[in-house]
PDB file of N, CA and C in Angstrom:
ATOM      1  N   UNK A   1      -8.967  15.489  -5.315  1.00  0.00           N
ATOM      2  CA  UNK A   1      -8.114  16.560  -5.805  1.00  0.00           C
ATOM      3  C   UNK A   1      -6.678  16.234  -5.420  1.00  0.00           C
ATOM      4  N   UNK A   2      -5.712  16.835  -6.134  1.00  0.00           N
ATOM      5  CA  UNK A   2      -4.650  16.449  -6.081  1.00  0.00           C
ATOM      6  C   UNK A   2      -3.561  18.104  -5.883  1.00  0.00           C
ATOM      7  N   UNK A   3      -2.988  17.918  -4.762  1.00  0.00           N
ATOM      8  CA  UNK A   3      -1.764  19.111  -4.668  1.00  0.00           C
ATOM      9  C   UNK A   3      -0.716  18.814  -5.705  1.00  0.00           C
ATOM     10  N   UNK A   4      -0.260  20.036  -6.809  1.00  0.00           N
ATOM     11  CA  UNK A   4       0.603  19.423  -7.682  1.00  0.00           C
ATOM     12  C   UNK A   4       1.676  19.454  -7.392  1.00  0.00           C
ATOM     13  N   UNK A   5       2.921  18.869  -8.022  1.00  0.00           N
ATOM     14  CA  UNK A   5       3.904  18.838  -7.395  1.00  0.00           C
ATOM     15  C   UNK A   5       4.935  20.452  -7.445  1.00  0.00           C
ATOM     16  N   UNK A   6       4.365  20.835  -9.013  1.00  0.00           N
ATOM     17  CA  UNK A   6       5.053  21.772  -9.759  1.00  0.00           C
ATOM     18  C   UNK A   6       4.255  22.710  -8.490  1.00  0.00           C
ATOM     19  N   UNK A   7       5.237  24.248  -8.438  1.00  0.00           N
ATOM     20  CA  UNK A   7       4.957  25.093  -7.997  1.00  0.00           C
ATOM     21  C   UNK A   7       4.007  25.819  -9.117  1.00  0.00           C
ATOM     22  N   UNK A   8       4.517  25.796  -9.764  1.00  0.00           N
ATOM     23  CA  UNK A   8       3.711  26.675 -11.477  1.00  0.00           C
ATOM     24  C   UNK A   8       2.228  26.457 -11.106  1.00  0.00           C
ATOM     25  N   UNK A   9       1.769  25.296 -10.990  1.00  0.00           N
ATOM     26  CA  UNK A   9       0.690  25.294 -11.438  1.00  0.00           C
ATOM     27  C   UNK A   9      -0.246  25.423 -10.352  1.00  0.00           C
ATOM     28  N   UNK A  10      -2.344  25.540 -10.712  1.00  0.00           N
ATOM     29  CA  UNK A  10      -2.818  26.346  -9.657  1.00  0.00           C
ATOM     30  C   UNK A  10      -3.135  25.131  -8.662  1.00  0.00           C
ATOM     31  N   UNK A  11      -3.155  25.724  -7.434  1.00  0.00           N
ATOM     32  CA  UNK A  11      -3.602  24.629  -6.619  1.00  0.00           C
ATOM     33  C   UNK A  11      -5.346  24.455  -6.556  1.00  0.00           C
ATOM     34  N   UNK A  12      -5.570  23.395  -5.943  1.00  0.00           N
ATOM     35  CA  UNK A  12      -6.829  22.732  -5.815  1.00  0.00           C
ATOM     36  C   UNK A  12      -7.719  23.655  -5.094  1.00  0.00           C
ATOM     37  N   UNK A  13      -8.908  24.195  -4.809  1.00  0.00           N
ATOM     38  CA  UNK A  13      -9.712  24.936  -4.190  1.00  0.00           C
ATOM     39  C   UNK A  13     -10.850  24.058  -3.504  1.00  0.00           C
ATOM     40  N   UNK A  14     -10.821  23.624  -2.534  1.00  0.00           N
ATOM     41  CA  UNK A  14     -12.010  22.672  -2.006  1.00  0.00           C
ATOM     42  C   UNK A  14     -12.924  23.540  -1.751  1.00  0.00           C
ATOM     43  N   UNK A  15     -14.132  22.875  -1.863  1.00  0.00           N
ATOM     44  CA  UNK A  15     -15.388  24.213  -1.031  1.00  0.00           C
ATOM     45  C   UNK A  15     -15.781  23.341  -0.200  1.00  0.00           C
ATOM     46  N   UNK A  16     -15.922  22.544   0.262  1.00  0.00           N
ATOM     47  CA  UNK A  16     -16.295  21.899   1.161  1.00  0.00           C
ATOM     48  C   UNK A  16     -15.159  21.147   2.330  1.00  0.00           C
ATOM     49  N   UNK A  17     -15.782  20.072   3.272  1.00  0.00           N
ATOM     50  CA  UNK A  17     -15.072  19.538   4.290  1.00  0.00           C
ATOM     51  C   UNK A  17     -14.404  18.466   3.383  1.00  0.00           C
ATOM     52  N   UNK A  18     -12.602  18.656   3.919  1.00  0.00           N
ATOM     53  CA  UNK A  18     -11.806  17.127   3.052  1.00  0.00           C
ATOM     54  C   UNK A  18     -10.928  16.474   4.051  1.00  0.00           C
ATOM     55  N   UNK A  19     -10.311  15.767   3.779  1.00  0.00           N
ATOM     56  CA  UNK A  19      -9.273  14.467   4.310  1.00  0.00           C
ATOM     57  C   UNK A  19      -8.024  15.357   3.469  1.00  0.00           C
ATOM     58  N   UNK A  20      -7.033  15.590   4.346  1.00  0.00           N
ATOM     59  CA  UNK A  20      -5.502  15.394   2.964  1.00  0.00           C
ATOM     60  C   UNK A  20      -5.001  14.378   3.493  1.00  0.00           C
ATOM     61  N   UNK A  21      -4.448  13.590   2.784  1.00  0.00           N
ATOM     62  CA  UNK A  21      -3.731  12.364   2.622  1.00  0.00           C
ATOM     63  C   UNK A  21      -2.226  13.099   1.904  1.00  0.00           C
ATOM     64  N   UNK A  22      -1.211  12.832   3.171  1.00  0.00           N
ATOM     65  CA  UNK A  22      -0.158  13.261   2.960  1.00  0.00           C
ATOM     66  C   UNK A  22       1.111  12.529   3.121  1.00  0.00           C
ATOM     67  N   UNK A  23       1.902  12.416   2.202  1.00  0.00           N
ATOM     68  CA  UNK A  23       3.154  11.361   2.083  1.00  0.00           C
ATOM     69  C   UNK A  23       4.192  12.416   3.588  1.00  0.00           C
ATOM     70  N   UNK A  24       5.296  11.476   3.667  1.00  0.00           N
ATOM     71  CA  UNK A  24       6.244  11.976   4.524  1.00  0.00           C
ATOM     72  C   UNK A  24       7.516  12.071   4.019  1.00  0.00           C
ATOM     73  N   UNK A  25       8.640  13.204   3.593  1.00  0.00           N
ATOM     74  CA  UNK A  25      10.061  13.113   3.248  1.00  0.00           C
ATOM     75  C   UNK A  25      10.372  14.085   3.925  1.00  0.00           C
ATOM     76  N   UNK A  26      10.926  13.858   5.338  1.00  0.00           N
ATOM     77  CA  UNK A  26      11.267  13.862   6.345  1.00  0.00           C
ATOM     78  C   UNK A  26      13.144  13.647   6.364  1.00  0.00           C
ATOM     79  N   UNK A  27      14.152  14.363   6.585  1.00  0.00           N
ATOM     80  CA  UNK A  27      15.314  13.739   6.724  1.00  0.00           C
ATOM     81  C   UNK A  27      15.646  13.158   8.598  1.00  0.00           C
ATOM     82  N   UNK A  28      16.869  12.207   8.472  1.00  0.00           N
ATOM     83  CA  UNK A  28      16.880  11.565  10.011  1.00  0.00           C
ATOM     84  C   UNK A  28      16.500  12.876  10.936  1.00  0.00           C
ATOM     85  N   UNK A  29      16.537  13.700  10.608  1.00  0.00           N
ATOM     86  CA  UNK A  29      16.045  14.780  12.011  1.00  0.00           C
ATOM     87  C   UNK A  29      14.267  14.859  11.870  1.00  0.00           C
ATOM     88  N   UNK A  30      13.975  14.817  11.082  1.00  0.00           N
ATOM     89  CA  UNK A  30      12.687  15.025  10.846  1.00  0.00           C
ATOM     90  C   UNK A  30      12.341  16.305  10.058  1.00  0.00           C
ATOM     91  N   UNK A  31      13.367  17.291   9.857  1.00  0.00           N
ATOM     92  CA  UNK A  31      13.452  18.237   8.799  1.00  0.00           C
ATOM     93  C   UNK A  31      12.859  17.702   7.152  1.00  0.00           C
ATOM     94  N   UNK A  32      11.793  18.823   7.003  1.00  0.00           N
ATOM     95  CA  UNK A  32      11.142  18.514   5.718  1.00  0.00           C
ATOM     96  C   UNK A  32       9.955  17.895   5.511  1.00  0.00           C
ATOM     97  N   UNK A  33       9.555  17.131   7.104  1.00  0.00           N
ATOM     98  CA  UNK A  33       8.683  16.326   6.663  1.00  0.00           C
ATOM     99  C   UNK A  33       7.103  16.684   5.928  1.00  0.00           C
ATOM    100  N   UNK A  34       6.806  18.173   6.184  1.00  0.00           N
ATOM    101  CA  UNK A  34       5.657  17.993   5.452  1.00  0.00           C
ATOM    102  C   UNK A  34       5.970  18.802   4.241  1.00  0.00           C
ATOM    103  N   UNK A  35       5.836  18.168   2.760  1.00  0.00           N
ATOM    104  CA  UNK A  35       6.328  18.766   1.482  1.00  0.00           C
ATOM    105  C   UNK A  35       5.552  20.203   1.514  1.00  0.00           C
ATOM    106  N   UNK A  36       6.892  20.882   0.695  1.00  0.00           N
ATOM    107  CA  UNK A  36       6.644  22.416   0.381  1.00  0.00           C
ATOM    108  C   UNK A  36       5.352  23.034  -0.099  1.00  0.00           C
ATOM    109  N   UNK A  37       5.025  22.146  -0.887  1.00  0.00           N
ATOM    110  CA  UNK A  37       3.645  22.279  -1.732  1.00  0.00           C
ATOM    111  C   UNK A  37       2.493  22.472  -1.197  1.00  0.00           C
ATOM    112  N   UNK A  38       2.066  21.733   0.378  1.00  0.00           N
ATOM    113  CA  UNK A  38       1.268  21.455   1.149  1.00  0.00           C
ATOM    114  C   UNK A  38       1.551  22.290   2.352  1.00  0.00           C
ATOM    115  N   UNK A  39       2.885  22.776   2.616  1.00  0.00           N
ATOM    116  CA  UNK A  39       2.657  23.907   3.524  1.00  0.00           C
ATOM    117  C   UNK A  39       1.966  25.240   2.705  1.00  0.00           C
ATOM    118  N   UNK A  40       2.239  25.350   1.069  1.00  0.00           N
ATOM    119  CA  UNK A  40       1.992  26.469   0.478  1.00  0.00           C
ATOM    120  C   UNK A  40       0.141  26.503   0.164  1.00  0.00           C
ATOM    121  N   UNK A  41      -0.164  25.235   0.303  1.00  0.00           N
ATOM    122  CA  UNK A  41      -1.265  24.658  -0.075  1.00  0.00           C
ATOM    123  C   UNK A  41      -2.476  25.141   1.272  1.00  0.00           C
ATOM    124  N   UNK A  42      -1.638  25.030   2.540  1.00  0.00           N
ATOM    125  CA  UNK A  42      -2.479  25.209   3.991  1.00  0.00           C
ATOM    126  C   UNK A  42      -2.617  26.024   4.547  1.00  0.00           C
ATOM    127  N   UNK A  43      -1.571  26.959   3.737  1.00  0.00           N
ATOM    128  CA  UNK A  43      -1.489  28.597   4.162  1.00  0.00           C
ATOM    129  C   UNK A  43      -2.304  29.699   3.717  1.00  0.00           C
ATOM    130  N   UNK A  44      -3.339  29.134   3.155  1.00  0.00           N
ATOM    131  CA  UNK A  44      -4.728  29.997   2.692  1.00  0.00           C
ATOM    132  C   UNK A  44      -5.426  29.777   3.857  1.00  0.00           C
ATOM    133  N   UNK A  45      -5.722  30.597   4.315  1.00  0.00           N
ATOM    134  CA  UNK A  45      -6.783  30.100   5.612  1.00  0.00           C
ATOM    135  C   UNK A  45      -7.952  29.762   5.247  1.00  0.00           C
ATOM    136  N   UNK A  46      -8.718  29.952   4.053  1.00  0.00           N
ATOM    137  CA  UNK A  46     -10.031  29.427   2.726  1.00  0.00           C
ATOM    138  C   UNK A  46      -9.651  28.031   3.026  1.00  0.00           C
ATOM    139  N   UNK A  47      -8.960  27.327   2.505  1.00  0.00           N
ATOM    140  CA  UNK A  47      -8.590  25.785   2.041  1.00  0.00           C
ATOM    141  C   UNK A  47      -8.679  25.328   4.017  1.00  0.00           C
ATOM    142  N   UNK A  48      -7.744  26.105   4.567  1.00  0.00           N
ATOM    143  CA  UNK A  48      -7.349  25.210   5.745  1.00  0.00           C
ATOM    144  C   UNK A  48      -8.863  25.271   6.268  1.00  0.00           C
ATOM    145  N   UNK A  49      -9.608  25.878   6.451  1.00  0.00           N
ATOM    146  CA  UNK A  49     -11.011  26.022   7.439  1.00  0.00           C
ATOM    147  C   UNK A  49     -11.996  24.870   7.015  1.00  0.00           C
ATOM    148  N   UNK A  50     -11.739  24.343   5.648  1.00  0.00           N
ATOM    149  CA  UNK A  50     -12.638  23.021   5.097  1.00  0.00           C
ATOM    150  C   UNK A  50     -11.590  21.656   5.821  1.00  0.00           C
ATOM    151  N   UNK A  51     -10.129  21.548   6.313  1.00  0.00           N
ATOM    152  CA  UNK A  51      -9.666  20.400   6.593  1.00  0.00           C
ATOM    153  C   UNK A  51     -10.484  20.107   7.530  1.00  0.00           C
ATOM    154  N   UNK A  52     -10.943  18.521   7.939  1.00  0.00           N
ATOM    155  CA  UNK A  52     -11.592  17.947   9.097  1.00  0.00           C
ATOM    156  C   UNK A  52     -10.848  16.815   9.374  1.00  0.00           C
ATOM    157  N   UNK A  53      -9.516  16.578   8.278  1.00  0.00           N
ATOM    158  CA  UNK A  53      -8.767  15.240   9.116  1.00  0.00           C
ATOM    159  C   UNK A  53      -7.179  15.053   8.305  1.00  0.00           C
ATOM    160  N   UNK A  54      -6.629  14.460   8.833  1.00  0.00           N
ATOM    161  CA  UNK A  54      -5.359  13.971   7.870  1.00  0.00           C
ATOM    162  C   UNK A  54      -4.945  12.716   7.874  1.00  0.00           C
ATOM    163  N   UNK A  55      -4.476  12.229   7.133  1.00  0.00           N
ATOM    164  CA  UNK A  55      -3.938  10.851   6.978  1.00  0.00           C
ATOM    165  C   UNK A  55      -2.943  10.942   6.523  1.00  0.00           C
ATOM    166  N   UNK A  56      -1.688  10.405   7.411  1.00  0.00           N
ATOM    167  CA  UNK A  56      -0.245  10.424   7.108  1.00  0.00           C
ATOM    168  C   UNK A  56      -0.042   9.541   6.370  1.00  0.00           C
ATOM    169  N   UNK A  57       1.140   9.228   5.578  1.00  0.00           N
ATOM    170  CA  UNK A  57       1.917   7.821   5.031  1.00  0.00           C
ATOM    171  C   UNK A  57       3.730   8.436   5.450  1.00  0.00           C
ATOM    172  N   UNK A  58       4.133   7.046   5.036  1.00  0.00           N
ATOM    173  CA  UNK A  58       5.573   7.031   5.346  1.00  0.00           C
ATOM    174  C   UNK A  58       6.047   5.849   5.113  1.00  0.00           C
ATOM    175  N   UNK A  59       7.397   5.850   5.454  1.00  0.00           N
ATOM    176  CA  UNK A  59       8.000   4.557   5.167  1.00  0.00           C
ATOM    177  C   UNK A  59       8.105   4.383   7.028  1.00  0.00           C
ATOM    178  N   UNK A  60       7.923   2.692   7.644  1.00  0.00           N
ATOM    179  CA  UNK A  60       8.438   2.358   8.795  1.00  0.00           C
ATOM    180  C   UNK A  60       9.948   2.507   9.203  1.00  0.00           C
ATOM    181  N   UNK A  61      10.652   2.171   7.855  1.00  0.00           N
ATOM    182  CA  UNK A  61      12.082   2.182   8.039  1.00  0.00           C
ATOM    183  C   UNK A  61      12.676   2.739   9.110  1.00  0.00           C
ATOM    184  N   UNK A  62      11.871   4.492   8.788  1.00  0.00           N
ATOM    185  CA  UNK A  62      12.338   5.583   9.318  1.00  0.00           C
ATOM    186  C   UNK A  62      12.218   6.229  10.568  1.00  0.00           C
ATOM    187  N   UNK A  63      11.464   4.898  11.607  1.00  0.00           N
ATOM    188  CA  UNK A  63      11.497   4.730  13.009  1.00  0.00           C
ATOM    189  C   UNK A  63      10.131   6.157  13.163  1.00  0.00           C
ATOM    190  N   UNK A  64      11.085   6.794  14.106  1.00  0.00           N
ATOM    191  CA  UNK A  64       9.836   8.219  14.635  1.00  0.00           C
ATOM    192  C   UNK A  64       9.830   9.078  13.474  1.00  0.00           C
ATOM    193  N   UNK A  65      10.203   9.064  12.549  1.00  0.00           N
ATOM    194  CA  UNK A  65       9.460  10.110  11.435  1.00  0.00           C
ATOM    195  C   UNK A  65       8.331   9.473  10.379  1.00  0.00           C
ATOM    196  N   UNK A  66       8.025   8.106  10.743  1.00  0.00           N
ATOM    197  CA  UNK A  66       7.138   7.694   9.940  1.00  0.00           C
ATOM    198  C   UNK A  66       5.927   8.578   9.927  1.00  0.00           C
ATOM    199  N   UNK A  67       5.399   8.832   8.924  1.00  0.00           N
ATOM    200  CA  UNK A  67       4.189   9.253   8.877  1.00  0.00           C
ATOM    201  C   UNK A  67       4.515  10.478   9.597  1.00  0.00           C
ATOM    202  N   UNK A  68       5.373  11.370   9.837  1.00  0.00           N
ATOM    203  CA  UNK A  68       5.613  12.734  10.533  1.00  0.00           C
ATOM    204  C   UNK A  68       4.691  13.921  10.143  1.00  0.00           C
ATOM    205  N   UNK A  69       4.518  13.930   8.512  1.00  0.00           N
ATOM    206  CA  UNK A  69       3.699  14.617   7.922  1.00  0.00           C
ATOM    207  C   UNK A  69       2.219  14.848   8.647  1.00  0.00           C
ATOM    208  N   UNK A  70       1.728  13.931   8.806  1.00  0.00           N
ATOM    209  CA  UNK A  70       0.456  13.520   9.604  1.00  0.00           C
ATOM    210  C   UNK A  70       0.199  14.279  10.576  1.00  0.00           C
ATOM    211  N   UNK A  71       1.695  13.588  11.545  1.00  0.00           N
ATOM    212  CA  UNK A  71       1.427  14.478  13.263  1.00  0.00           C
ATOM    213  C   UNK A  71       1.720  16.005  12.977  1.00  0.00           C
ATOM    214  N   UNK A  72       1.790  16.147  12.268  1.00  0.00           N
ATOM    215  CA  UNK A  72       2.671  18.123  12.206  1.00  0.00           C
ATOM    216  C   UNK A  72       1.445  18.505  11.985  1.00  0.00           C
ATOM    217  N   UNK A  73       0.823  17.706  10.223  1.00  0.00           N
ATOM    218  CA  UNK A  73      -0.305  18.856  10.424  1.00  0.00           C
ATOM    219  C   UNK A  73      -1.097  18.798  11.113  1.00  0.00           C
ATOM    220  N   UNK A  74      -1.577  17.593  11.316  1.00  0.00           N
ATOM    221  CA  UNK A  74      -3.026  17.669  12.543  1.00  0.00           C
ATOM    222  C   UNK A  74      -2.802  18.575  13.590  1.00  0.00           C
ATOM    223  N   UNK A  75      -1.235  18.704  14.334  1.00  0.00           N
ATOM    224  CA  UNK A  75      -1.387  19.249  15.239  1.00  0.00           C
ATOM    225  C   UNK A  75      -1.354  21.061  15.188  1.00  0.00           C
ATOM    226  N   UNK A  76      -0.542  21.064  14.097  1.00  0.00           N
ATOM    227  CA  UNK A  76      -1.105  22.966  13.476  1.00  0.00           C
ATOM    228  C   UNK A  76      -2.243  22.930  13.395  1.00  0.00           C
ATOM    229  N   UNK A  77      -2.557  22.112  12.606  1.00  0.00           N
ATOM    230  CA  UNK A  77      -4.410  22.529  12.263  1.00  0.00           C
ATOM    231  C   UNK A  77      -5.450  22.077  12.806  1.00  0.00           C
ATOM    232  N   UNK A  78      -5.130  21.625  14.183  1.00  0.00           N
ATOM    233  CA  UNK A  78      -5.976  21.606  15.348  1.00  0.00           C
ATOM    234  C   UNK A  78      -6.924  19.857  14.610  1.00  0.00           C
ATOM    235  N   UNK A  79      -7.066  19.379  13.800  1.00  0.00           N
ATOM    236  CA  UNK A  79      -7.860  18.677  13.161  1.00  0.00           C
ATOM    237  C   UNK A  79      -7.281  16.650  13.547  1.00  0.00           C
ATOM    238  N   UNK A  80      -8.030  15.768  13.555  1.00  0.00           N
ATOM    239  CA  UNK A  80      -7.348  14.370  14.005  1.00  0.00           C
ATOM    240  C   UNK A  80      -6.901  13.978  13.262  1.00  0.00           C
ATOM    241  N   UNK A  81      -5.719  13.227  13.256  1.00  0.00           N
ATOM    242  CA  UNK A  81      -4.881  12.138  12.640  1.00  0.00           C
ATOM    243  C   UNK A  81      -5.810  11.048  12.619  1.00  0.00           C
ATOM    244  N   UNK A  82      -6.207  10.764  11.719  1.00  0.00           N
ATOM    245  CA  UNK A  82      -7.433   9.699  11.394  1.00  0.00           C
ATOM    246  C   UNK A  82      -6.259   8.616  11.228  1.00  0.00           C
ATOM    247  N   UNK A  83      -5.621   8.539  10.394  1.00  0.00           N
ATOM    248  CA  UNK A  83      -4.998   7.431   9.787  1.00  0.00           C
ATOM    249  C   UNK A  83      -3.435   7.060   9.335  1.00  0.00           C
ATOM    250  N   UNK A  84      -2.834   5.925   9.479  1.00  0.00           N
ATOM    251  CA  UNK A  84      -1.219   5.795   8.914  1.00  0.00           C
ATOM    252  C   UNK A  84      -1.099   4.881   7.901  1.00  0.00           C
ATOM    253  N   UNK A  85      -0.450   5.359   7.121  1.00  0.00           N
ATOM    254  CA  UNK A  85      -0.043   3.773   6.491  1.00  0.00           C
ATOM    255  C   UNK A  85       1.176   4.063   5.904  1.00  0.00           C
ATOM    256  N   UNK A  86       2.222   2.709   6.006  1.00  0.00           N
ATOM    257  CA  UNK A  86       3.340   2.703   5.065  1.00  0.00           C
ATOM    258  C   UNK A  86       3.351   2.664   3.460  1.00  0.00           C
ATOM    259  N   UNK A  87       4.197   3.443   2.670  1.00  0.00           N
ATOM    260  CA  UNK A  87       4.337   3.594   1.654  1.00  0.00           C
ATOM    261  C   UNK A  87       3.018   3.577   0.604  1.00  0.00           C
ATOM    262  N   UNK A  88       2.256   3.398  -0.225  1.00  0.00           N
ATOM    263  CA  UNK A  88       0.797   2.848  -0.995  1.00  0.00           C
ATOM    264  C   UNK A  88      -0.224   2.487   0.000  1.00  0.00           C
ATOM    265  N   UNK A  89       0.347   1.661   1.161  1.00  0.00           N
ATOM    266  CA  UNK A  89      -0.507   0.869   1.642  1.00  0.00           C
ATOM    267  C   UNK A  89      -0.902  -0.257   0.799  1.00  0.00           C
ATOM    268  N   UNK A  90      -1.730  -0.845   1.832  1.00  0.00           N
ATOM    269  CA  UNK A  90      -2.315  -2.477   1.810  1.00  0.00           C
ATOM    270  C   UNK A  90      -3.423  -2.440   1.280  1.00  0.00           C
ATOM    271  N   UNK A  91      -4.365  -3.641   0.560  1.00  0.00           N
ATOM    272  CA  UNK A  91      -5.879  -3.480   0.635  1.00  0.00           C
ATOM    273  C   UNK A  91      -6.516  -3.426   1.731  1.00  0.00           C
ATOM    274  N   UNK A  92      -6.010  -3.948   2.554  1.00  0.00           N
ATOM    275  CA  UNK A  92      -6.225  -3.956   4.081  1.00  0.00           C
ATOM    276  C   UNK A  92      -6.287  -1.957   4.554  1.00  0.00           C
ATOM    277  N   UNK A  93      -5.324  -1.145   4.294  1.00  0.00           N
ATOM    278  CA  UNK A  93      -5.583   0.050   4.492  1.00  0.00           C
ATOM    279  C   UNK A  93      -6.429   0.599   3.615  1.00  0.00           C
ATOM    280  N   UNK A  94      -6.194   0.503   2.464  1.00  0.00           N
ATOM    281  CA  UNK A  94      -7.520   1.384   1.403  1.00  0.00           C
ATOM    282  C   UNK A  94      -8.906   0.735   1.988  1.00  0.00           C
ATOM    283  N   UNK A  95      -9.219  -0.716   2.538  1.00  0.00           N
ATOM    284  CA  UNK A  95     -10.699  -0.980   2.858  1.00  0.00           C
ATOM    285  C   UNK A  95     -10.979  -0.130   4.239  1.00  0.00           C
ATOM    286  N   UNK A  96      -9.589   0.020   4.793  1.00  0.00           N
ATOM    287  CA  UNK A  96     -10.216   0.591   6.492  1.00  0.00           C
ATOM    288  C   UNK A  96     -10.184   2.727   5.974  1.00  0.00           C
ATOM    289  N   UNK A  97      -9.261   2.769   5.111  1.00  0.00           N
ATOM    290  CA  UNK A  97      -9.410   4.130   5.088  1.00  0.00           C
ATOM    291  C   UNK A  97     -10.475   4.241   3.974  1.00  0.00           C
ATOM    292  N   UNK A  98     -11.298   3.874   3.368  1.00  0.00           N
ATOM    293  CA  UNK A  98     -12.536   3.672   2.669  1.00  0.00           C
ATOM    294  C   UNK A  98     -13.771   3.829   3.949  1.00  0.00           C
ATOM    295  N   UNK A  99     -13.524   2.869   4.359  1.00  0.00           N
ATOM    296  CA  UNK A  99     -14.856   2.781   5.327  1.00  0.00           C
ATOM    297  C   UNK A  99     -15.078   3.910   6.574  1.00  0.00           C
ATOM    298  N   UNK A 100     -13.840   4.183   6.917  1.00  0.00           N
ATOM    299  CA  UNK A 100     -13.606   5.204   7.896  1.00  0.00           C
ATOM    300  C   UNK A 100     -13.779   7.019   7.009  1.00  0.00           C
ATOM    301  N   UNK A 101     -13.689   6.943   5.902  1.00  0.00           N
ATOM    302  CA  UNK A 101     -14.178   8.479   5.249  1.00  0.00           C
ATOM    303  C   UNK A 101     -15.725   8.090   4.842  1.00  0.00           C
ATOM    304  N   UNK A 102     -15.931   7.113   4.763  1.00  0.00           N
ATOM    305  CA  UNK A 102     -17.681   7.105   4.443  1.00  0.00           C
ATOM    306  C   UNK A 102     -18.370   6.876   5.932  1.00  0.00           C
ATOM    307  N   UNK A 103     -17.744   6.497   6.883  1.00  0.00           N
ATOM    308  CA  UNK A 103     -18.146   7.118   8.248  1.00  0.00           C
ATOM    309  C   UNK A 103     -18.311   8.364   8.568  1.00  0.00           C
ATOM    310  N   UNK A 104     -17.211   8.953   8.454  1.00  0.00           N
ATOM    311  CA  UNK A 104     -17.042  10.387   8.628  1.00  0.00           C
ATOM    312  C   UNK A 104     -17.725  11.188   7.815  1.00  0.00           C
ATOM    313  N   UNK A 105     -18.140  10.749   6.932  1.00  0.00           N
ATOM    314  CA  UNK A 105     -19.078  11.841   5.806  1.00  0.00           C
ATOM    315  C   UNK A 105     -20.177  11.828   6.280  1.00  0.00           C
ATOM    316  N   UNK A 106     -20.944  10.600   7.001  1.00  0.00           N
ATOM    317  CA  UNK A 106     -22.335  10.446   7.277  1.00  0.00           C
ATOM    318  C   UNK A 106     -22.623  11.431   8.401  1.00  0.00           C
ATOM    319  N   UNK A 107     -20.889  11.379   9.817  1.00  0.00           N
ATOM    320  CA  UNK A 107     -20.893  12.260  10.421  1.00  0.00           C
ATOM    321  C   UNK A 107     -21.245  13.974  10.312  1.00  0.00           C
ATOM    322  N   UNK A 108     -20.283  13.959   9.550  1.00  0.00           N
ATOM    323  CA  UNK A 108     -20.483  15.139   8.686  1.00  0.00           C
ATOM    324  C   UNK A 108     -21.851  15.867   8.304  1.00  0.00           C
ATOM    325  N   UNK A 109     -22.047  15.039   7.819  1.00  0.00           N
ATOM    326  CA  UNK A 109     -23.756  15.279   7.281  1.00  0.00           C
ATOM    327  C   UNK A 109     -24.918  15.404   8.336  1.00  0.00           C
ATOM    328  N   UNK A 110     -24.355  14.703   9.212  1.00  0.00           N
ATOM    329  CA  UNK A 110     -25.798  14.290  10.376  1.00  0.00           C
ATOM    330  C   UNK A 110     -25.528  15.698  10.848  1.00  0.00           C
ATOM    331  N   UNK A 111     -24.038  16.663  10.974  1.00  0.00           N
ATOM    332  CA  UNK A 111     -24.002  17.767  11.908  1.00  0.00           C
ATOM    333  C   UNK A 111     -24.247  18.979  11.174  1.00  0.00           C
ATOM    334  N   UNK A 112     -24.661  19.294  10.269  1.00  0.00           N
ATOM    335  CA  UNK A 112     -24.736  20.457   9.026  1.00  0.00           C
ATOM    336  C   UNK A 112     -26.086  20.566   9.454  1.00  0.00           C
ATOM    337  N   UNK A 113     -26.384  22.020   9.561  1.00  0.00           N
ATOM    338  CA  UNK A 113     -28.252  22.096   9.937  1.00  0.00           C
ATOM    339  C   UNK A 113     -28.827  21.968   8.489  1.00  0.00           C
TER     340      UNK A 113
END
């Protein structure tokens, strides 16, 4: 599922446990870093009670705000920073953040009565 960018339109409804994978635009203070859309998106307490992880991105450029998005929400929403990557990422990140959500799902599963 995808958070849209437009305010207009409806947001995504998960029913189950998800990953957000969240970009970072962050200014040099770190102001902004987690987009508007996704604070409006986390503020259902419905949606937030299914998060079980986040995965930041960012640019390195940008020293300590890389991936800022990441540390903010995990740490509001009590949930782990599983993962970073700069900008798209690598195949090298899509194989480790691949293998690491089909870990976590099995987890997942083994703990559901």
């Amino acid at each position: 599922m995808r958070i849209p960018i437009s305010t207009d339109e409806p947001l995504p409804q998960p029913d189950g446990p998800f990953v957000l994978v969240c970009p970072t635009y962050a200014d040099g203070e770190g102001r902004g870093a987690v987009p508007k859309q996704v604070i409006h998106f986390l503020n259902d307490p419905v949606r937030r009670e299914h998060l079980v992880g986040v995965i930041g991105t960012g640019n390195r450029n940008f020293g300590a705000t890389y991936a800022l998005s990441g540390r903010i929400i995990a740490e509001k929403c009590k949930v782990p920073l599983l993962y970073t990557f700069e900008l798209a990422g690598t195949s090298t990140d899509v194989t480790r953040v691949r293998t690491g959500l089909e870990t976590l799902g099995r987890e997942l599963c083994s703990t559901t009565p």
